[in-house]
C-alpha atoms as a PDB file:
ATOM      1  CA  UNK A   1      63.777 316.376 -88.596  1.00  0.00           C
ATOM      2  CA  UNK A   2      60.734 318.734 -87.914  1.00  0.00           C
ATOM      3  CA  UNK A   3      59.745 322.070 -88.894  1.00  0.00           C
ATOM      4  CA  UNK A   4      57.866 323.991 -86.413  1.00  0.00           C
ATOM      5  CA  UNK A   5      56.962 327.529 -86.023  1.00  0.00           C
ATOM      6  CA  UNK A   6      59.171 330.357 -85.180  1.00  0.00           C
ATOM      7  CA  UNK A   7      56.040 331.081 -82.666  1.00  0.00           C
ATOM      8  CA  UNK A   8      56.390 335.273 -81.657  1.00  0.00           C
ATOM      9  CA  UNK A   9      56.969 336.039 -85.154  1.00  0.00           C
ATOM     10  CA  UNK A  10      54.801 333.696 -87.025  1.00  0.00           C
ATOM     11  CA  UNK A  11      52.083 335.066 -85.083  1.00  0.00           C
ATOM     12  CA  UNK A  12      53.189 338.336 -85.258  1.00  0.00           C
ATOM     13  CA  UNK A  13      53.288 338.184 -88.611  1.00  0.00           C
ATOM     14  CA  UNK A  14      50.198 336.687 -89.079  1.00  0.00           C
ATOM     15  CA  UNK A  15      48.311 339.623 -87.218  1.00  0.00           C
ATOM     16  CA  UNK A  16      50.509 342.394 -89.132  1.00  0.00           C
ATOM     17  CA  UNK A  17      49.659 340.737 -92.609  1.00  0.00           C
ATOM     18  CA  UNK A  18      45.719 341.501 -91.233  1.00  0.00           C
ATOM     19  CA  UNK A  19      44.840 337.359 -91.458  1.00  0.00           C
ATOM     20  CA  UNK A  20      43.424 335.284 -89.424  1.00  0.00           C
ATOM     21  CA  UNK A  21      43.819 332.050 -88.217  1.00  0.00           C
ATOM     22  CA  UNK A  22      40.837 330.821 -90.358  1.00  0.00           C
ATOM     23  CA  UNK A  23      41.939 333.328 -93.051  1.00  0.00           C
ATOM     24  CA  UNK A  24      45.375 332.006 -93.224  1.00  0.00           C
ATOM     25  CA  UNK A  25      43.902 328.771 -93.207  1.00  0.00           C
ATOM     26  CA  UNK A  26      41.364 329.282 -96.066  1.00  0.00           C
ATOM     27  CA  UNK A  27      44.351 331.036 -98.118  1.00  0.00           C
ATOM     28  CA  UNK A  28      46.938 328.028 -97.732  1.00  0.00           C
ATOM     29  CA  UNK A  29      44.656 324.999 -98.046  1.00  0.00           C
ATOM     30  CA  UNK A  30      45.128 323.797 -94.155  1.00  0.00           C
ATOM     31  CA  UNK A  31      42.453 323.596 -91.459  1.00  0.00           C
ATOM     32  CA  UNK A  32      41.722 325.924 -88.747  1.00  0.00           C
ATOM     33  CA  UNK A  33      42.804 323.705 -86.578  1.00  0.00           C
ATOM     34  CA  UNK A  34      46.214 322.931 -88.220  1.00  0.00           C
ATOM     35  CA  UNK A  35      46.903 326.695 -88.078  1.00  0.00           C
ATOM     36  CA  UNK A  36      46.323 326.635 -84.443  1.00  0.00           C
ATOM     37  CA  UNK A  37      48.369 324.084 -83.592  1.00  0.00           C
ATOM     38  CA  UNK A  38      51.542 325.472 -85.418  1.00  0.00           C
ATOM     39  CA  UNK A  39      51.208 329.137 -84.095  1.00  0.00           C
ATOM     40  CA  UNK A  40      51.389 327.673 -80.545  1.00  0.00           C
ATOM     41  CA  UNK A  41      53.906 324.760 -81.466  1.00  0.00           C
ATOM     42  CA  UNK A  42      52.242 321.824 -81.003  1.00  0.00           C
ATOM     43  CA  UNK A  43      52.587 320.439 -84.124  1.00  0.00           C
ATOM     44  CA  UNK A  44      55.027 320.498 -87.096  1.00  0.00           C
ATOM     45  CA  UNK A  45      54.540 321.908 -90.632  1.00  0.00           C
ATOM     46  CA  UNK A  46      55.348 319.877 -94.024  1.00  0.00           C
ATOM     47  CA  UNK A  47      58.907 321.725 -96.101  1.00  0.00           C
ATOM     48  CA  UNK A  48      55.868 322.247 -98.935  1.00  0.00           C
ATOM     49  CA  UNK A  49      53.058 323.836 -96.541  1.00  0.00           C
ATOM     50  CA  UNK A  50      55.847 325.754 -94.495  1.00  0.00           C
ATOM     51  CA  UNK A  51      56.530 327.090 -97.680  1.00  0.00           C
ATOM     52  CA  UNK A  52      53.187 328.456 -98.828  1.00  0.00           C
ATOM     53  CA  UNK A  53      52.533 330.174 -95.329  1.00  0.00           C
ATOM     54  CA  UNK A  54      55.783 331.568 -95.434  1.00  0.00           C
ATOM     55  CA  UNK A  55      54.509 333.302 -99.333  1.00  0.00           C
ATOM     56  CA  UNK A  56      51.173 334.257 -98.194  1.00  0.00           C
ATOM     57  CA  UNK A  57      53.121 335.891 -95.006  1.00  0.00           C
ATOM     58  CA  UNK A  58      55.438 337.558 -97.174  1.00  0.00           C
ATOM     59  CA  UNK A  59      58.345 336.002 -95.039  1.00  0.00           C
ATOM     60  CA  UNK A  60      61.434 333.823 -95.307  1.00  0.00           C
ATOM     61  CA  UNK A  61      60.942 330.375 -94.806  1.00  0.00           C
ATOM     62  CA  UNK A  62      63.882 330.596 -91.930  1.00  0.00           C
ATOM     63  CA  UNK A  63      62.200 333.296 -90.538  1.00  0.00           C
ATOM     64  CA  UNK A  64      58.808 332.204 -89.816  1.00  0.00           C
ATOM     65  CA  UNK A  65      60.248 328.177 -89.087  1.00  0.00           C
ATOM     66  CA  UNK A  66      62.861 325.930 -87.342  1.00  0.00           C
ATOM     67  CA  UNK A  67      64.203 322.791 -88.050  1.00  0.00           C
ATOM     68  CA  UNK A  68      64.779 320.548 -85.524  1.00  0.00           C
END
């Protein structure tokens, strides 16, 4: 099983919520780097860290993430 990002709208949402990558990054305790990788779905996101981004965002979980 992996969680990766719903990419269009966890950008999207990103943007709207006025963050940015290094923002969202500084606010959820992952790097830079991480962030960048899950916005463009190259990597998958812990249930716990999915979870804070999704509260910072404002969004559901489901919304922002897939399982596969």
């Amino acid at each position: 099983m992996r969680i990766v990002a719903n990419r269009d709208i966890f950008t999207k949402s990103r943007i709207l919520k006025g963050l940015s990558q290094r923002e969202l990054a500084r606010q959820s305790g992952l790097s830079h780097g991480y962030i960048s990788l899950i916005e463009r779905g190259n990597k998958s996101i812990g249930p716990k860290a999915a979870k804070k981004v999704s509260e910072i965002l404002d969004k559901n979980v489901e919304e922002l993430f897939i399982i596969e």
